[in-house]
Protein backbone atom coordinates (compact mmCIF):
# COMPACT_ATOMS: atom_id res chain seq x y z
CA UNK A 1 61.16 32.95 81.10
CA UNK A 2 60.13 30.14 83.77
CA UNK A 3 59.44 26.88 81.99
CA UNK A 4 55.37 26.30 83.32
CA UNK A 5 56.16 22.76 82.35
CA UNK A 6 58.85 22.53 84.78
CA UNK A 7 56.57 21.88 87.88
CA UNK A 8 57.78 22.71 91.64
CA UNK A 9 56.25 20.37 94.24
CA UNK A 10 54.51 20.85 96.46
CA UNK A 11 51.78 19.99 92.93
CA UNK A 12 49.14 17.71 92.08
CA UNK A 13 48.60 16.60 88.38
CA UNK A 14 45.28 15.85 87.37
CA UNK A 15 45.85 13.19 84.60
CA UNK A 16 41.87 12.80 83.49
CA UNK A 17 43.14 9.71 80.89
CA UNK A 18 42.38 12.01 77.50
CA UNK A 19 44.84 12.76 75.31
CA UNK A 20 45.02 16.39 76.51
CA UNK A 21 45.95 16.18 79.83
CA UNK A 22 48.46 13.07 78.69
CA UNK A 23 50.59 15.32 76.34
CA UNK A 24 51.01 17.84 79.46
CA UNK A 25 52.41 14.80 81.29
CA UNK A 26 54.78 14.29 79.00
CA UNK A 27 55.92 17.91 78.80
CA UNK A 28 56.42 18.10 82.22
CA UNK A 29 58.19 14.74 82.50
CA UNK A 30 60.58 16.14 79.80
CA UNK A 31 60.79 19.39 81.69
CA UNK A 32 61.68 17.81 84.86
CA UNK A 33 64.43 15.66 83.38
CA UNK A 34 62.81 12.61 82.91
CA UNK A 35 61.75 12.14 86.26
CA UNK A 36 59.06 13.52 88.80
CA UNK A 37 60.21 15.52 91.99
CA UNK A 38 59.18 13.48 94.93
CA UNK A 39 56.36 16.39 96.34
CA UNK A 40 54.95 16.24 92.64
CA UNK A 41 51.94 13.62 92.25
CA UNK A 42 50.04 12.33 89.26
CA UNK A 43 46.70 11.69 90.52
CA UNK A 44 43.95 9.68 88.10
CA UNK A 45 40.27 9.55 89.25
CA UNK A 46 38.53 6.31 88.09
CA UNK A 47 34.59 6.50 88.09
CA UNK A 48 33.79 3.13 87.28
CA UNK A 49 32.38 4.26 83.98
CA UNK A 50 35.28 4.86 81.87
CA UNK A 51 36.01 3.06 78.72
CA UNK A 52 38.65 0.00 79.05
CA UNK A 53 40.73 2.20 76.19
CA UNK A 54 40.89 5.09 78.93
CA UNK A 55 42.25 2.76 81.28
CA UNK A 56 44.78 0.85 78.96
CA UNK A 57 45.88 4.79 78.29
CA UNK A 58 46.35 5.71 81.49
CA UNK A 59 48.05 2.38 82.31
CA UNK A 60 50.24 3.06 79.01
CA UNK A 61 51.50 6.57 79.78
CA UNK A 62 52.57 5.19 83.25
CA UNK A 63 54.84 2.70 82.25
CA UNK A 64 56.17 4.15 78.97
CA UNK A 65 57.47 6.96 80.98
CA UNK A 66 58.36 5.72 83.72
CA UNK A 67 55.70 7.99 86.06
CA UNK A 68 53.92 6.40 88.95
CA UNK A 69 50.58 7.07 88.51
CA UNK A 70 47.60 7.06 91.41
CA UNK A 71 44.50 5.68 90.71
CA UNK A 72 42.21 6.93 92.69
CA UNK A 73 38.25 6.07 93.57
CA UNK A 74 35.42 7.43 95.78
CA UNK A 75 34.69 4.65 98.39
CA UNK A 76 31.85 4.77 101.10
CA UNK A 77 33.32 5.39 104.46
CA UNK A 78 32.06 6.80 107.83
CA UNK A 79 33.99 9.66 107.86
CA UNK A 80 34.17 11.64 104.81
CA UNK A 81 37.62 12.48 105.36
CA UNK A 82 37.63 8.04 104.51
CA UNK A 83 35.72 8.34 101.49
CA UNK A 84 38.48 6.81 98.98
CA UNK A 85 40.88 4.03 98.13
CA UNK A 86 43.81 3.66 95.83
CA UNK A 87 43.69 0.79 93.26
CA UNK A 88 45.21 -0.39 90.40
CA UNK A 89 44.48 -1.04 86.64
CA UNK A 90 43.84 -4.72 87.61
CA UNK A 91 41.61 -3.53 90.26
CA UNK A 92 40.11 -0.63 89.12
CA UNK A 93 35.86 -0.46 88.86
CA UNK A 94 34.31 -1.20 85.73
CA UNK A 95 31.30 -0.83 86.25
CA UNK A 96 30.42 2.32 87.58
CA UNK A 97 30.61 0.92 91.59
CA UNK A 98 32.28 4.63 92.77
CA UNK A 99 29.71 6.61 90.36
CA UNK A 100 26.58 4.19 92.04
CA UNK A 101 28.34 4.63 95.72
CA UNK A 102 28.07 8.58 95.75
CA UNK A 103 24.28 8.49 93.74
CA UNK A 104 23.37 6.44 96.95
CA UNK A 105 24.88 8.31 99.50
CA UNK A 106 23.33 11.76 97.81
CA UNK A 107 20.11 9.96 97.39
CA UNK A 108 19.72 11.47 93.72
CA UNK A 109 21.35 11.99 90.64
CA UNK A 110 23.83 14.74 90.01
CA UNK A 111 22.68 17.33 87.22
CA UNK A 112 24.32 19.78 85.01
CA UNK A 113 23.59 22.45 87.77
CA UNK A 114 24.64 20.22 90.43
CA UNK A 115 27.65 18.19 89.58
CA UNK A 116 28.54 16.48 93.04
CA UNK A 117 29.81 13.44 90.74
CA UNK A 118 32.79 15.84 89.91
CA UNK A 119 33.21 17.33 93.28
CA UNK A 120 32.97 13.80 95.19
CA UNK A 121 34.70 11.85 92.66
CA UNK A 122 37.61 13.53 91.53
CA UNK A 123 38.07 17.24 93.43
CA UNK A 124 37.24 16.06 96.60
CA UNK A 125 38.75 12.16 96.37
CA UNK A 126 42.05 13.49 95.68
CA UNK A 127 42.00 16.45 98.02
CA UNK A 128 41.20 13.39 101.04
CA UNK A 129 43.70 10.97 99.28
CA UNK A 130 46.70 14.12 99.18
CA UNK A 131 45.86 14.93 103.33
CA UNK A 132 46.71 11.43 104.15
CA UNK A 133 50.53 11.93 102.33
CA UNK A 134 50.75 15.22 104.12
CA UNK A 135 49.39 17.87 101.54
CA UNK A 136 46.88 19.71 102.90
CA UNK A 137 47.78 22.58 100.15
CA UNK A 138 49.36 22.11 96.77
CA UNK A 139 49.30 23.16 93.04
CA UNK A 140 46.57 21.36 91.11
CA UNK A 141 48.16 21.27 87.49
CA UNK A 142 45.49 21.01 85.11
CA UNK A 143 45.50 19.88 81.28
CA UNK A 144 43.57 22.83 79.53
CA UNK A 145 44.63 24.38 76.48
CA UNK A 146 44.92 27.55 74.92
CA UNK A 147 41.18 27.24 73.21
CA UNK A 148 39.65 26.56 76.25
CA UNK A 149 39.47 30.35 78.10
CA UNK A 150 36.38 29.51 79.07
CA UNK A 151 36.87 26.14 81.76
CA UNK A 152 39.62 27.94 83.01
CA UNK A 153 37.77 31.49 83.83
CA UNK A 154 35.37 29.34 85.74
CA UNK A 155 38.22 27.55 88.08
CA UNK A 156 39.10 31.22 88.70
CA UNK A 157 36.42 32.42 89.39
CA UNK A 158 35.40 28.87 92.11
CA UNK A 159 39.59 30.50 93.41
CA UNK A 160 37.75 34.04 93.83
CA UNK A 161 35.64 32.89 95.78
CA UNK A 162 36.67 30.62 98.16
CA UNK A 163 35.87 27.46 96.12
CA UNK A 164 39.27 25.93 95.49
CA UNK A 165 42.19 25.97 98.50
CA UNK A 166 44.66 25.32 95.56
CA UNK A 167 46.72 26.89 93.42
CA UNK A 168 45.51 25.69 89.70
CA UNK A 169 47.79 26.31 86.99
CA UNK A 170 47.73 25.66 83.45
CA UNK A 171 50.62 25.17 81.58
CA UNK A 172 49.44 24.30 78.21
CA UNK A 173 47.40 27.65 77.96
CA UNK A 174 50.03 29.43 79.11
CA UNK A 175 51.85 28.29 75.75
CA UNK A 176 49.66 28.32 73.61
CA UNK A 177 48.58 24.79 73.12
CA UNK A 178 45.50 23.92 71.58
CA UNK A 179 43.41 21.07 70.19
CA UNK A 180 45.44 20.48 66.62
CA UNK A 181 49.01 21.11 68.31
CA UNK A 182 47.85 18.06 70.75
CA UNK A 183 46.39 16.18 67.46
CA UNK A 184 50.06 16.63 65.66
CA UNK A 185 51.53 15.18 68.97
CA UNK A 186 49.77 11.51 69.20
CA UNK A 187 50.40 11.87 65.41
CA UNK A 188 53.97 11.73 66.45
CA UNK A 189 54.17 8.87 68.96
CA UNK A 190 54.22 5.39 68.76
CA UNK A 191 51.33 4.66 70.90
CA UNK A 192 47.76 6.54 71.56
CA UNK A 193 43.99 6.62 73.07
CA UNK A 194 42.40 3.52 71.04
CA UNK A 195 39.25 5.46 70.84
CA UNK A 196 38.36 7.75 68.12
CA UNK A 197 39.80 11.26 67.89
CA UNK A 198 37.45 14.08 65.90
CA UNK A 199 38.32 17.25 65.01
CA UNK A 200 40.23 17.13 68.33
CA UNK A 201 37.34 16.16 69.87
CA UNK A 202 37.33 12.08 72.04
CA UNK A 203 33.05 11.42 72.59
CA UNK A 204 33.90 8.34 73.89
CA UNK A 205 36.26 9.59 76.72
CA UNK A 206 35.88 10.59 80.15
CA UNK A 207 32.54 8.74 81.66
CA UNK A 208 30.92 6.78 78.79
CA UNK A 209 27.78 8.72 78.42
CA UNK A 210 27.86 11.39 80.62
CA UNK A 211 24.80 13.32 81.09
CA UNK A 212 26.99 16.76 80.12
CA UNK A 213 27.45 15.00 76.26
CA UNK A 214 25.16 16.25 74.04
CA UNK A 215 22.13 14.40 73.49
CA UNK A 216 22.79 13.96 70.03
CA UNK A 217 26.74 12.11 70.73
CA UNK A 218 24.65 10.04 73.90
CA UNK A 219 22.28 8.91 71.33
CA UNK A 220 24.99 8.06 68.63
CA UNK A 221 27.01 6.00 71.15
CA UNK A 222 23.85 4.43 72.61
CA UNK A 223 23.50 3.29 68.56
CA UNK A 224 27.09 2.21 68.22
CA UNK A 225 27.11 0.20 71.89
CA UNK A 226 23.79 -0.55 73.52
CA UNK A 227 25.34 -1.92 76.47
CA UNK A 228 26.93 1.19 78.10
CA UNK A 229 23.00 2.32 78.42
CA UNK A 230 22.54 -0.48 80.96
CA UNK A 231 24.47 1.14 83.84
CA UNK A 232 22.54 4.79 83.46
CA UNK A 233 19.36 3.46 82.87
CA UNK A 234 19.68 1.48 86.03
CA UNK A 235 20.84 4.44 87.69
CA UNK A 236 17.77 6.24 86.81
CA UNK A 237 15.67 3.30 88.06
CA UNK A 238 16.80 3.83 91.40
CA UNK A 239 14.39 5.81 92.18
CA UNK A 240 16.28 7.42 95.18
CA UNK A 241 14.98 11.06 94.33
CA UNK A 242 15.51 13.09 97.31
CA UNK A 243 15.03 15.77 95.19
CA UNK A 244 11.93 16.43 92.70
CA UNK A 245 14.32 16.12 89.65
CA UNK A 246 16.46 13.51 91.28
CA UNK A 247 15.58 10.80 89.27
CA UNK A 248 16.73 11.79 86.19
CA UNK A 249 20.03 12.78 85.29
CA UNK A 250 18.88 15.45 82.62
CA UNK A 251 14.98 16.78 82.68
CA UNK A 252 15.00 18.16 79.11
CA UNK A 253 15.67 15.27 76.93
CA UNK A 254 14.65 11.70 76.64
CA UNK A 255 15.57 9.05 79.65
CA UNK A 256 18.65 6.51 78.75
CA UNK A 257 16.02 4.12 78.39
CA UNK A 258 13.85 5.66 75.89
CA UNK A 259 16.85 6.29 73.70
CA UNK A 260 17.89 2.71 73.72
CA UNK A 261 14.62 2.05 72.61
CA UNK A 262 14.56 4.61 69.98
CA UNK A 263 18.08 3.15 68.68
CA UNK A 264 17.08 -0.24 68.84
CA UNK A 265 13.91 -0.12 66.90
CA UNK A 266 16.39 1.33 64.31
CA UNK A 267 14.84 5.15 64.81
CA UNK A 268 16.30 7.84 66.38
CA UNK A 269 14.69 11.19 68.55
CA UNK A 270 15.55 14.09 65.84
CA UNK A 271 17.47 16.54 68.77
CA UNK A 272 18.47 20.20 66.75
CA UNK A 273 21.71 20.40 65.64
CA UNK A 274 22.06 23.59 67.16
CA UNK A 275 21.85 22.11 70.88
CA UNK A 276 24.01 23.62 73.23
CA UNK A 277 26.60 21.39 74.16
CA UNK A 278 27.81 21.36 77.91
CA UNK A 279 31.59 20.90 78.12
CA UNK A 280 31.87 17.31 79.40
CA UNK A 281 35.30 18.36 81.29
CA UNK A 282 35.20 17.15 84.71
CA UNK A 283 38.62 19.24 85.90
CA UNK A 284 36.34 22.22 86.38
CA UNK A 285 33.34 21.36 87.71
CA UNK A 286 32.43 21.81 91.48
């Protein structure tokens, strides 16, 4: 049997700075003899809103083995084929400047029906970063596991229809690989993600507070760190609504301000425990 870690360029690997996607860099580092083919590309998408921890990761990963990493971030440009730079971990955003530059361009804020923040910041960013180095088609390689059918039936089904010019593939599902055989991994190195891990399961990662958390883990982080409200609730001041429900990233709960509020007056809005819980995975959104 074909190794699926043992990637064939012309490929793209989407390294999203979670501990997931990191283990499948390693496994196809290994695979690939320690070293990269020259056609196969790590690609990181920095929105400005990402925890330092997620950056000192990604940072990490690169140099401990040995993989050159692009860092990638939306950028306003005239031409939309323009609409990204390449920067560093010294000069990466921290404080959500990409995220802020698409919400202004849009003129409202992207919802869990319409996730533009995914498409312009990540699918598309990388797909106008990979044209400029001559890839106008590759293999996106994708870290989702085994226990995670789901997110990968809906990148086949964007494929189906048109959605998606590349080949995604998924090597940890196709091995099985799911959240506690990643868990007994990091168990096994000698570095990880500074931010907690539960039940296989990082609510700090990806963007800070995303609006696809559950309102419950937004509220509980707003509690633990008031200051990562200050960026979304200035977002939702903005006031740029295009769109009736543009103002607001998510209609049916509380703004970002009125659950700082309700954290810092020591109270809390009682959401049910039985909320459904979007997956806040950005690799599959479009």
């Amino acid at each position: 049997m074909t190794d699926p870690f043992k990637v064939q360029g012309p490929a793209l690997i989407s390294f999203s700075g979670g501990r997931t996607s990191a283990m499948m860099l390693y496994r196809i580092v290994q695979a690939c003899g320690g070293t990269l083919p020259d056609d196969v590309r790590v690609v990181f998408n920095n929105t400005g809103r990402e925890l330092e921890q997620t950056l000192e990761f990604v940072r990490d990963c690169g140099k401990r083995w040995g993989v050159d990493i692009v860092w990638l971030e939306y950028a306003t440009a005239e031409r939309p084929a323009d609409s990204w730079r390449e920067v560093t971990f010294d000069t990466a955003s921290r404080d959500g400047e990409p995220f802020m530059a698409v919400i202004k361009r849009k003129g409202y804020l992207p919802n869990p029906v319409t996730r533009f923040c995914t498409l312009e910041m990540k699918i598309q960013t990388t797909h106008r970063w990979a044209k400029t180095r001559g890839l106008k088609k590759a293999d996106r390689i994708i870290g989702l596991r085994a226990d995670e059918p789901h997110r990968i039936a809906r990148i086949r089904a964007r494929e189906a229809n048109g959605g998606d010019p590349w080949v995604c593939r998924f090597p940890l599902h196709t091995v099985g690989v799911t959240k506690r055989d990643v868990q007994d991994f990091w168990n096994a190195q000698n570095f990880d993600l500074r931010l907690p891990n539960i039940n296989g399961v990082t609510p700090q990662g990806n963007c800070d507070l995303c609006f696809l958390k559950s309102a419950a883990t937004v509220q509980a982080l707003i509690a633990a760190r008031p200051s990562l409200a200050d960026w979304w609730i200035k977002a939702e001041a903005t006031t740029l609504a295009s769109k009736p429900s543009g103002a607001r990233f998510r209609s049916d709960r509380p703004s970002y301000a009125a659950m700082l509020d309700v954290t810092q007056r020591q109270q809390a809005f009682a959401f049910p425990a039985t909320e459904d819980i979007i997956d806040c995975f950005c690799g599959d959104g479009a």
